[in-house]
PDB file of N, CA and C in Angstrom:
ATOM      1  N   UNK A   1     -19.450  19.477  30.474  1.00  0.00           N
ATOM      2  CA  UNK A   1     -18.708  18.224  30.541  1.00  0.00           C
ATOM      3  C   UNK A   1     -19.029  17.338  29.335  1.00  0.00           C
ATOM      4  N   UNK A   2     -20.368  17.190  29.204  1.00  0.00           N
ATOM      5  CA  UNK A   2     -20.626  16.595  28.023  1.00  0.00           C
ATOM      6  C   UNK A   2     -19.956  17.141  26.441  1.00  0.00           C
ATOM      7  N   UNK A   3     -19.752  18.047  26.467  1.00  0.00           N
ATOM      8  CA  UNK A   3     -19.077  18.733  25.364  1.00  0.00           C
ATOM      9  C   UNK A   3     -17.581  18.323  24.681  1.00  0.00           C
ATOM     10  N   UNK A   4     -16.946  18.390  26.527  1.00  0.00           N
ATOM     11  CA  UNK A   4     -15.643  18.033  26.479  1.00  0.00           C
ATOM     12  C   UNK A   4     -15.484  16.625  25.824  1.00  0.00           C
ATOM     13  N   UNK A   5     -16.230  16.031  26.475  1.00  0.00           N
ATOM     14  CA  UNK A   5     -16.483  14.488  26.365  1.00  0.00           C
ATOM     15  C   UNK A   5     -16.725  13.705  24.506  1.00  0.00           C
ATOM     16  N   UNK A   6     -18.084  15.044  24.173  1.00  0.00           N
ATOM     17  CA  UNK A   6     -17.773  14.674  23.073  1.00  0.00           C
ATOM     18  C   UNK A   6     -16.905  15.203  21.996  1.00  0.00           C
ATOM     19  N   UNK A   7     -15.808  16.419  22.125  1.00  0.00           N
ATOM     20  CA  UNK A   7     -14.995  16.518  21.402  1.00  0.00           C
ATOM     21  C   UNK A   7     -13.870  15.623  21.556  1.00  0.00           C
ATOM     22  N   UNK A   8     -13.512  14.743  22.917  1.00  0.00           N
ATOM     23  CA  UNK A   8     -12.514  13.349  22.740  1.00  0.00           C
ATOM     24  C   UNK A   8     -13.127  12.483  22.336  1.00  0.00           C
ATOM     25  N   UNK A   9     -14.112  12.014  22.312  1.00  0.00           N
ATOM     26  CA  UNK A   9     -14.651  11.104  21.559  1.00  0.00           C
ATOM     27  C   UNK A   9     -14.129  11.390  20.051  1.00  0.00           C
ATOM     28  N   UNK A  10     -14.912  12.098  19.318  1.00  0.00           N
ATOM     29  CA  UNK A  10     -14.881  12.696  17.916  1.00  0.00           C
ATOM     30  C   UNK A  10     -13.430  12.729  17.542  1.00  0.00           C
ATOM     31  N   UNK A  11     -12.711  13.273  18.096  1.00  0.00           N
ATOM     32  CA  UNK A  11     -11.020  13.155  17.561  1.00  0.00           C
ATOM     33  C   UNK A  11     -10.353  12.006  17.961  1.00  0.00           C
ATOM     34  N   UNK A  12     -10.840  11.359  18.932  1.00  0.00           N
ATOM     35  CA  UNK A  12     -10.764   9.998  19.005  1.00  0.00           C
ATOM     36  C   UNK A  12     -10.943   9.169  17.206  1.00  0.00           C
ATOM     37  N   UNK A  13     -11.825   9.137  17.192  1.00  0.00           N
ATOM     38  CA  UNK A  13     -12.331   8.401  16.305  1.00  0.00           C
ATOM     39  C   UNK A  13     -11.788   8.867  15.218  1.00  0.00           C
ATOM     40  N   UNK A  14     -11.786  10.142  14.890  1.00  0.00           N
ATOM     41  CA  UNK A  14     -11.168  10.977  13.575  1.00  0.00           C
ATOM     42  C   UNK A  14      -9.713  10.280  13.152  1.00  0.00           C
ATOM     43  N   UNK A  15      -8.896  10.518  15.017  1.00  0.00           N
ATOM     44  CA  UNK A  15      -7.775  10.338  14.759  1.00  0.00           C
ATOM     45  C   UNK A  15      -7.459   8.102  14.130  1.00  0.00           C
ATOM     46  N   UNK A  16      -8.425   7.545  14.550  1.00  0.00           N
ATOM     47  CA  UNK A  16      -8.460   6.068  14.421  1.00  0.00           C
ATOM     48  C   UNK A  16      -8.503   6.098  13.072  1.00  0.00           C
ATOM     49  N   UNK A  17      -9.641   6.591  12.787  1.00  0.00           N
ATOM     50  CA  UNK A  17      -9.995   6.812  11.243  1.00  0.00           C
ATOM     51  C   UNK A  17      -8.950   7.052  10.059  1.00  0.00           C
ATOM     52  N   UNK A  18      -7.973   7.960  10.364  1.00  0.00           N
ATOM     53  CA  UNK A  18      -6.521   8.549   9.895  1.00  0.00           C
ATOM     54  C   UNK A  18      -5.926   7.656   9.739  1.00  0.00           C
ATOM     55  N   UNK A  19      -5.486   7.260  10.926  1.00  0.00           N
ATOM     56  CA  UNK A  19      -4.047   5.730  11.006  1.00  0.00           C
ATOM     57  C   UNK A  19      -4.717   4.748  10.543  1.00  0.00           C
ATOM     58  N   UNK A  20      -6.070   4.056  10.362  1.00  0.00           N
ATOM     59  CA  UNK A  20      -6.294   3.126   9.569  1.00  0.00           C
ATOM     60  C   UNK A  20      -6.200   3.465   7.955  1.00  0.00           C
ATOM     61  N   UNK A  21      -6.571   4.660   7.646  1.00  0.00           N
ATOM     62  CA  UNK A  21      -6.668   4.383   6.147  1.00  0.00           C
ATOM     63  C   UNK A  21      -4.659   4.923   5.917  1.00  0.00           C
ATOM     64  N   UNK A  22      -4.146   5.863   6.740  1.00  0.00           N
ATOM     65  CA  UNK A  22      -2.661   5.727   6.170  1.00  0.00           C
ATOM     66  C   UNK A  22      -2.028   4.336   6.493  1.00  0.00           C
ATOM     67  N   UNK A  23      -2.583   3.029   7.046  1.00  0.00           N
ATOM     68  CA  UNK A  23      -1.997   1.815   7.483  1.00  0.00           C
ATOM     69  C   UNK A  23      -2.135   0.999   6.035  1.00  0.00           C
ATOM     70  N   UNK A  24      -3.516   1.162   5.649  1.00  0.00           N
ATOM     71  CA  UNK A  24      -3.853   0.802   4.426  1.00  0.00           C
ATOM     72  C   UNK A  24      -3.286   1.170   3.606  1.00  0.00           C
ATOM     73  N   UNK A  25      -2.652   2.561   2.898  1.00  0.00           N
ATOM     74  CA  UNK A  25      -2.473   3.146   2.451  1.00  0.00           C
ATOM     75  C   UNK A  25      -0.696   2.100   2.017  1.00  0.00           C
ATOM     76  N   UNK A  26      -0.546   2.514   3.234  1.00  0.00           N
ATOM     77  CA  UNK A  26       0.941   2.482   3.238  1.00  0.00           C
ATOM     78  C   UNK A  26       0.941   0.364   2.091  1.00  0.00           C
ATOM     79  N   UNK A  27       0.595  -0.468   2.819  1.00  0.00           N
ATOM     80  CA  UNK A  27       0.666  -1.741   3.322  1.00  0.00           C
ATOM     81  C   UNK A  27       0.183  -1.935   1.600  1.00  0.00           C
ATOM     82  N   UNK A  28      -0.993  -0.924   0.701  1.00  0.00           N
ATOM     83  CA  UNK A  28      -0.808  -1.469  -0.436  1.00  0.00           C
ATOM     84  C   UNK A  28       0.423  -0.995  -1.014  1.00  0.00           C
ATOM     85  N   UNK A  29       1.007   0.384  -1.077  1.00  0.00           N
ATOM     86  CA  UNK A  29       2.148   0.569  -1.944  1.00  0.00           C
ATOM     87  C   UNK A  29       3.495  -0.897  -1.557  1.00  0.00           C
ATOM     88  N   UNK A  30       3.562  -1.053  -0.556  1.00  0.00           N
ATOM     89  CA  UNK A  30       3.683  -2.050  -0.253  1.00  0.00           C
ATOM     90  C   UNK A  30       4.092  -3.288  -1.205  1.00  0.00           C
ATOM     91  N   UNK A  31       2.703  -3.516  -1.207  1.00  0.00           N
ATOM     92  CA  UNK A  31       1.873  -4.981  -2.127  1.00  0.00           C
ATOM     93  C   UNK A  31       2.779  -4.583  -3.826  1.00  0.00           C
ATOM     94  N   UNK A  32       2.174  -3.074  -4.117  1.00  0.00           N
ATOM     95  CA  UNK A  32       2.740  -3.259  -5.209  1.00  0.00           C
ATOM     96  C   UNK A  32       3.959  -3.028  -5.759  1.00  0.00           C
ATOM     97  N   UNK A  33       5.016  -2.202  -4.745  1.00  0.00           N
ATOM     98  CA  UNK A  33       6.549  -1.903  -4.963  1.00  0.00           C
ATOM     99  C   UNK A  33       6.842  -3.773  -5.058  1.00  0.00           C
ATOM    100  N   UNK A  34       6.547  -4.606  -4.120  1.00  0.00           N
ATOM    101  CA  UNK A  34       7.037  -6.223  -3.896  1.00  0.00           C
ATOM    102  C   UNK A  34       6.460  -6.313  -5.555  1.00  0.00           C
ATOM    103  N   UNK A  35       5.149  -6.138  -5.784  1.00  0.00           N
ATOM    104  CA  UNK A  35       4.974  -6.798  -7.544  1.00  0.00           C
ATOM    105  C   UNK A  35       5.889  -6.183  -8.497  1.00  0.00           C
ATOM    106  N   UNK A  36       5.832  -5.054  -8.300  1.00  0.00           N
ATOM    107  CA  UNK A  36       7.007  -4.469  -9.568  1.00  0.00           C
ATOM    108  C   UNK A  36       8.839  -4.952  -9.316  1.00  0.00           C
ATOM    109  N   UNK A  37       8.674  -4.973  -8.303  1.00  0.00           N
ATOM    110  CA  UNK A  37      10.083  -5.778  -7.752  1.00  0.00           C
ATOM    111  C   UNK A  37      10.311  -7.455  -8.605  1.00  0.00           C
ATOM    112  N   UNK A  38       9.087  -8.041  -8.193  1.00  0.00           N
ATOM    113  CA  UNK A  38       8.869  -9.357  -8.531  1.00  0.00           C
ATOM    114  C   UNK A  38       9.120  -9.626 -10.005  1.00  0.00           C
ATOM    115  N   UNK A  39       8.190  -8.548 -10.681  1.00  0.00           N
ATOM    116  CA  UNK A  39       8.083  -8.827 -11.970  1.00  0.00           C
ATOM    117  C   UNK A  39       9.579  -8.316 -12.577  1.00  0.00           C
ATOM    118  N   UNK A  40      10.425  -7.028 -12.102  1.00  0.00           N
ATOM    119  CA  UNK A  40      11.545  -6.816 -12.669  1.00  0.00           C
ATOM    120  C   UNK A  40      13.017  -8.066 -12.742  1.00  0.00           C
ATOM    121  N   UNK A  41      12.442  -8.804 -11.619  1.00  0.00           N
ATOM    122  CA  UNK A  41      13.153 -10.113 -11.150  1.00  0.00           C
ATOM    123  C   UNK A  41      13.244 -10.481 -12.259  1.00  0.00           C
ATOM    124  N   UNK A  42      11.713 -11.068 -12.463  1.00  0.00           N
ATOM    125  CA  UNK A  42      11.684 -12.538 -13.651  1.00  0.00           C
ATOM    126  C   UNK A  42      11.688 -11.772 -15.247  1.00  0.00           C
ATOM    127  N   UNK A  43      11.583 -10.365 -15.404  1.00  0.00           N
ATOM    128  CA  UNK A  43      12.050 -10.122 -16.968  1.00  0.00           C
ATOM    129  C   UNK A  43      13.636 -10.398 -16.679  1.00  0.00           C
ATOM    130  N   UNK A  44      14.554  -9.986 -15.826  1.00  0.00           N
ATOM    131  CA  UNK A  44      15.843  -9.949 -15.738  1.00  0.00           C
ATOM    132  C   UNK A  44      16.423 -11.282 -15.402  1.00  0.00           C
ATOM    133  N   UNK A  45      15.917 -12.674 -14.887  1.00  0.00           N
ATOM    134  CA  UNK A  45      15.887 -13.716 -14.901  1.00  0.00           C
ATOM    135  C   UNK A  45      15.590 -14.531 -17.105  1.00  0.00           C
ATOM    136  N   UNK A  46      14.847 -13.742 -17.071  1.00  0.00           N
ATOM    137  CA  UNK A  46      14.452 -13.968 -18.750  1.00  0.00           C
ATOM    138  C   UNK A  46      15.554 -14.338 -19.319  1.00  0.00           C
ATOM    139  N   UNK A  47      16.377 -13.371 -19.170  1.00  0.00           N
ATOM    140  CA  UNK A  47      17.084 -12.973 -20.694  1.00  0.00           C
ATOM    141  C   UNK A  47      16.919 -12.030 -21.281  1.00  0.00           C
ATOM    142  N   UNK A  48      17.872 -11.432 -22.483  1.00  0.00           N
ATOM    143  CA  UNK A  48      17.388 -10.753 -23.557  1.00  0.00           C
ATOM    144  C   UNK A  48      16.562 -10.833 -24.610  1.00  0.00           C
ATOM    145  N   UNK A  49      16.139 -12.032 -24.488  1.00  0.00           N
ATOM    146  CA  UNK A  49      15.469 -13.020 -25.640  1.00  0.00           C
ATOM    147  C   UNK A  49      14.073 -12.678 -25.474  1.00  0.00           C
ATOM    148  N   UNK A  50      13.966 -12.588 -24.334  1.00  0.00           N
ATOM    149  CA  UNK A  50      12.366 -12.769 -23.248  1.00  0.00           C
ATOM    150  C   UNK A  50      11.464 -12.292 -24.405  1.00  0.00           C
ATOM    151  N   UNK A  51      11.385 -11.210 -25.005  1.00  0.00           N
ATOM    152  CA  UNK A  51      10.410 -10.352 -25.537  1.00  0.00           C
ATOM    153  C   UNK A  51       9.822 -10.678 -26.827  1.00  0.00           C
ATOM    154  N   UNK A  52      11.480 -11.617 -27.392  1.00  0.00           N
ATOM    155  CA  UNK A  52      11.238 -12.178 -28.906  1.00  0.00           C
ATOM    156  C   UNK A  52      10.571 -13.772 -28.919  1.00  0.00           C
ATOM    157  N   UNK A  53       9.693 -13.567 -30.459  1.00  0.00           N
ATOM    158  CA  UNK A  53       8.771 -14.456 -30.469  1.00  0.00           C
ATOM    159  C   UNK A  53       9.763 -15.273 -31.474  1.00  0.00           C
ATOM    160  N   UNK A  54      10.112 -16.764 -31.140  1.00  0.00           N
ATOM    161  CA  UNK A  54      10.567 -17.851 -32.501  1.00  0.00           C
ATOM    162  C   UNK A  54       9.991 -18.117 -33.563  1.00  0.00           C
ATOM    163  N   UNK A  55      10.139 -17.531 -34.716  1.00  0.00           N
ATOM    164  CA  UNK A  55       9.627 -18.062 -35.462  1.00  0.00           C
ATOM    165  C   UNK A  55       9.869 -19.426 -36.368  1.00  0.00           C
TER     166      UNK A  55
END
């Protein structure tokens, strides 16, 4: 019984272990698809000009 007990435990935890780091996982690509989004915004908000320096 104890055996049983501790192989649900152990995949218990394994399986917790899994869905937290693919939660993480997921939640930064996330973070950074929204920054590359963000930033494609404000070059395209720019202008064509954006890149050139006045002299």
């Amino acid at each position: 019984m104890d055996d049983l007990l501790h192989k649900l435990v152990s995949g218990a935890i394994t399986g917790g272990l899994i869905a937290l780091v693919g939660g993480l996982s997921m939640a930064s690509r996330r973070r950074r698809a929204a920054r590359e989004q963000a930033a494609a915004a404000r070059s395209a908000d720019a202008g064509p000009d954006a890149g050139r320096q006045s002299r």
